[in-house]
N, C-alpha and C. Protein backbone atom coordinates (compact mmCIF):
# COMPACT_ATOMS: atom_id res chain seq x y z
N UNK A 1 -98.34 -122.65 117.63
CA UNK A 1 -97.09 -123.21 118.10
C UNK A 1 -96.06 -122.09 118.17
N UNK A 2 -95.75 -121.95 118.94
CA UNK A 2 -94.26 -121.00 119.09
C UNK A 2 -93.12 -121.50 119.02
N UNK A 3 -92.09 -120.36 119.24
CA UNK A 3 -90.71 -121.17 118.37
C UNK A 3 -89.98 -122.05 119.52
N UNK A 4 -90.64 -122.20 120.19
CA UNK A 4 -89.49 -122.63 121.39
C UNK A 4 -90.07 -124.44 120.90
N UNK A 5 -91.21 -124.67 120.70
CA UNK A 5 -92.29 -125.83 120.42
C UNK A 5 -92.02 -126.15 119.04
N UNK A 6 -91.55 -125.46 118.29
CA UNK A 6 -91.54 -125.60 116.66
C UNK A 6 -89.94 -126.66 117.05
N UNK A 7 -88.91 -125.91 117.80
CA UNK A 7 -87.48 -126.33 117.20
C UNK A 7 -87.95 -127.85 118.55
N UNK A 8 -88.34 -127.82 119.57
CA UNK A 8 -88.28 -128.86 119.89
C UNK A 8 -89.12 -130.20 119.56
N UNK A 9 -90.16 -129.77 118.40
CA UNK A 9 -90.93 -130.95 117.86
C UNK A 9 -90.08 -131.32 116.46
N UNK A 10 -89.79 -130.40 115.54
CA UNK A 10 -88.93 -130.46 114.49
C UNK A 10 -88.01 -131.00 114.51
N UNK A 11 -86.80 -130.62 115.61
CA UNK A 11 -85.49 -131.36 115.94
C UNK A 11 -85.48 -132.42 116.84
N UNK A 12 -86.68 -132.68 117.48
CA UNK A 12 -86.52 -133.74 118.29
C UNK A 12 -85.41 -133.44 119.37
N UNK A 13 -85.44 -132.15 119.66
CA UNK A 13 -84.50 -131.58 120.85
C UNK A 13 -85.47 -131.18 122.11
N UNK A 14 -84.55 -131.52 123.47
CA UNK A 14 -85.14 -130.77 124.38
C UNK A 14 -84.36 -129.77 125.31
N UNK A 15 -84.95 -128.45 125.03
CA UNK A 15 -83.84 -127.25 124.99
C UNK A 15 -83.63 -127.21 126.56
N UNK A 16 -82.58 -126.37 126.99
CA UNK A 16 -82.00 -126.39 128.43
C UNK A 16 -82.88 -124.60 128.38
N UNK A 17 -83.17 -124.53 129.71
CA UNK A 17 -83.82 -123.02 130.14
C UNK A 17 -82.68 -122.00 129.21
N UNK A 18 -82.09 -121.92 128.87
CA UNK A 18 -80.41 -120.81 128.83
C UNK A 18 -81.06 -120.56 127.27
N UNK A 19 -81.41 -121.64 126.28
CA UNK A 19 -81.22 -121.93 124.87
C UNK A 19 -82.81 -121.38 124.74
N UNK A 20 -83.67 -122.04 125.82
CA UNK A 20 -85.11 -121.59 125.39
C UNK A 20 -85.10 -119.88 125.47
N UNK A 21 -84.83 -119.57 126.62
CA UNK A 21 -84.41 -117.63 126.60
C UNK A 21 -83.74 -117.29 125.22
N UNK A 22 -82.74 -117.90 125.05
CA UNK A 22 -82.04 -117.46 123.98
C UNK A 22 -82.62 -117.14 122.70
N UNK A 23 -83.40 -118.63 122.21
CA UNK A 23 -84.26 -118.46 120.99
C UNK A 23 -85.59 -117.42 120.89
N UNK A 24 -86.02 -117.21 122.06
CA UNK A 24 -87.21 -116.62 122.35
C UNK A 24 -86.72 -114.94 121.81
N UNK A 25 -85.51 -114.77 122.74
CA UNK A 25 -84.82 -113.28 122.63
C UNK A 25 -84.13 -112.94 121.50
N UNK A 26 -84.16 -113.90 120.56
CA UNK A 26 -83.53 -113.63 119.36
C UNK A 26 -84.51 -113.55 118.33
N UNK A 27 -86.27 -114.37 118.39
CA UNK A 27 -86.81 -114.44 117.80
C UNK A 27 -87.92 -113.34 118.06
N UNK A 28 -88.10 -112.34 118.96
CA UNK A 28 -88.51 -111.35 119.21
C UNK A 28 -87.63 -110.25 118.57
N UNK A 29 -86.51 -109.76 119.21
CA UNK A 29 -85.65 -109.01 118.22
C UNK A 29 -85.80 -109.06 116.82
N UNK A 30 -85.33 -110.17 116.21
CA UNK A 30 -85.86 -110.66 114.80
C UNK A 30 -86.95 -109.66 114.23
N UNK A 31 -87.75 -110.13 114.93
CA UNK A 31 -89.68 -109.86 114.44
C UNK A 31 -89.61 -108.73 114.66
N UNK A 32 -88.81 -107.88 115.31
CA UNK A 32 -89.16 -106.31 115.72
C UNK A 32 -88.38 -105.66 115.04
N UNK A 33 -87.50 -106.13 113.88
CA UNK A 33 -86.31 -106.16 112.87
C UNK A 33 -84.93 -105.46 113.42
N UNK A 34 -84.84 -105.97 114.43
CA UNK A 34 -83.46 -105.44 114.68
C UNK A 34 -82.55 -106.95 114.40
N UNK A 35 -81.06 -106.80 114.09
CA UNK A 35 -80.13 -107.47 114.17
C UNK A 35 -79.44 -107.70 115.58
N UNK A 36 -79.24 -109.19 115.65
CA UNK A 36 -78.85 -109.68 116.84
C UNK A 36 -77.32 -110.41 116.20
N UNK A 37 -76.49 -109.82 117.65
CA UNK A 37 -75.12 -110.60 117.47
C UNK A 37 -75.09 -111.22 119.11
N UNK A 38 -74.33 -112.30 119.31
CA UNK A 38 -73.89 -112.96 120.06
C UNK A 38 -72.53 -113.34 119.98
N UNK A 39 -72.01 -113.35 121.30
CA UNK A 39 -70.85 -113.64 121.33
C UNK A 39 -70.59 -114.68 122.70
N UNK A 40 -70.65 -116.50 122.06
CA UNK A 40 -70.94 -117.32 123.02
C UNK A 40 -69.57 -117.57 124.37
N UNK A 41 -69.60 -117.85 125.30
CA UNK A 41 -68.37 -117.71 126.37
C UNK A 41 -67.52 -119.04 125.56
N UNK A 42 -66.40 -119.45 126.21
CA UNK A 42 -65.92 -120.33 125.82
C UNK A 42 -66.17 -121.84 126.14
N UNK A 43 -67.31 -121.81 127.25
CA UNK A 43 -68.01 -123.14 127.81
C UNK A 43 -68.70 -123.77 126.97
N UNK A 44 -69.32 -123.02 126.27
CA UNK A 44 -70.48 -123.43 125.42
C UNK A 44 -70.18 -123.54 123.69
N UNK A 45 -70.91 -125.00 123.28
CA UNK A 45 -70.23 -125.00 121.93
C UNK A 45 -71.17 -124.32 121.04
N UNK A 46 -70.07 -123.64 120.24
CA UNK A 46 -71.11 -122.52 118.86
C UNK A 46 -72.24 -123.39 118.33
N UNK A 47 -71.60 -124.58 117.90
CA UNK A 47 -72.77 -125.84 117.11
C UNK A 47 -74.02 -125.53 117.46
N UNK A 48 -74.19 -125.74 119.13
CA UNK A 48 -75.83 -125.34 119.53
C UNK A 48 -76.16 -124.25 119.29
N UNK A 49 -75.77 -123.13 119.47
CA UNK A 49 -75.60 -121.69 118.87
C UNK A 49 -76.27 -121.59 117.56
N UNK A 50 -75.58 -122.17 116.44
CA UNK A 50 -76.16 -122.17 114.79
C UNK A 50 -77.32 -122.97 114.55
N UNK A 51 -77.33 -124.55 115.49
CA UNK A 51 -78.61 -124.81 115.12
C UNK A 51 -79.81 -124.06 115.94
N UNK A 52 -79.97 -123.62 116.78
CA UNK A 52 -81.27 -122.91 117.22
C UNK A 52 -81.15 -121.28 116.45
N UNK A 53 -80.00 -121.05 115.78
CA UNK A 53 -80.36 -119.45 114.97
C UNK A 53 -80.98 -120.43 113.16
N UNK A 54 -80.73 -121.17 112.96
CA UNK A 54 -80.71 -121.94 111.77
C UNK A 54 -82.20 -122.43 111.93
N UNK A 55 -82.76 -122.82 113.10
CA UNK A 55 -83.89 -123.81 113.28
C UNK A 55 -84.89 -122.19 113.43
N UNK A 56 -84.52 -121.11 114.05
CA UNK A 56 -85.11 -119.72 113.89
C UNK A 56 -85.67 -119.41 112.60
N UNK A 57 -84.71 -119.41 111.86
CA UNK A 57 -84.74 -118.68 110.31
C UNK A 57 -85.54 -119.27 109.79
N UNK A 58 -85.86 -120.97 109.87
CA UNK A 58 -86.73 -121.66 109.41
C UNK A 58 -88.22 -121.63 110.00
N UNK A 59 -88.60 -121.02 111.09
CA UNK A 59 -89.26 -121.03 112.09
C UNK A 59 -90.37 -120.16 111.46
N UNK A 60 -89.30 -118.57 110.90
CA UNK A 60 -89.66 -117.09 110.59
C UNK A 60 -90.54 -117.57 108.89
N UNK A 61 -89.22 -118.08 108.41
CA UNK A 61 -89.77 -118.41 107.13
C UNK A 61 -91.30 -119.60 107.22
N UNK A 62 -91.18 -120.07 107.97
CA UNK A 62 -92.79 -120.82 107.45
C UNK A 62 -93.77 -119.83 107.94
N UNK A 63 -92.86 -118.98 109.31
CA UNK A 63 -94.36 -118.57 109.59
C UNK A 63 -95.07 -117.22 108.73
N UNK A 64 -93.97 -116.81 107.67
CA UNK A 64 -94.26 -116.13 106.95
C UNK A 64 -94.89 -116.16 106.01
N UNK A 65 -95.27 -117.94 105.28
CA UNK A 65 -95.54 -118.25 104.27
C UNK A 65 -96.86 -118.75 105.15
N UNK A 66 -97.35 -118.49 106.13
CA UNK A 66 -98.56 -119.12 106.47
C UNK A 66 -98.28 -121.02 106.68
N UNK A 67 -97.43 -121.37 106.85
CA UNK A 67 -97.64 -122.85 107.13
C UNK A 67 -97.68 -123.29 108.43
C-alpha cells in the first residue's frame, strides 16, 4: 500500500490530484531525508495541509515498524 492509499483508506478521505502530488512529494523527500517546508497560497486552508503531513508521519512510522 502506498501513502497516497494508506491516508485515503485510514481517513476515509478522497484526495484532490494537487494533495495526492503533494503527499507523494513530501513523502519521497522525507525518505531521502531531506526537510520539506511549504508555504500554502491563501486559497487553500492549512487544516488540509497538517492533516496529510500528520497522516505522513504516521504513514513513515508504521512503515518503519514493519506494520
Amino acid at each position: 500500500m502506498d501513502v497516497v492509499e494508506f491516508v485515503e483508506q485510514v481517513f476515509g478521505l478522497h484526495l484532490m490530484a494537487y494533495q495526492k502530488e503533494f503527499l507523494i512529494k513530501v513523502y519521497e523527500a522525507t525518505r531521502d531525508g531531506q526537510s520539506v517546508m511549504y508555504i500554502p497560497g491563501r486559497c487553500y486552508r492549512r487544516s488540509s495541509f497538517k492533516l496529510l503531513e500528520a497522516s505522513l508521519r504516521l504513514y513513515l512510522m508504521l512503515k518503519q515498524n514493519d506494520y
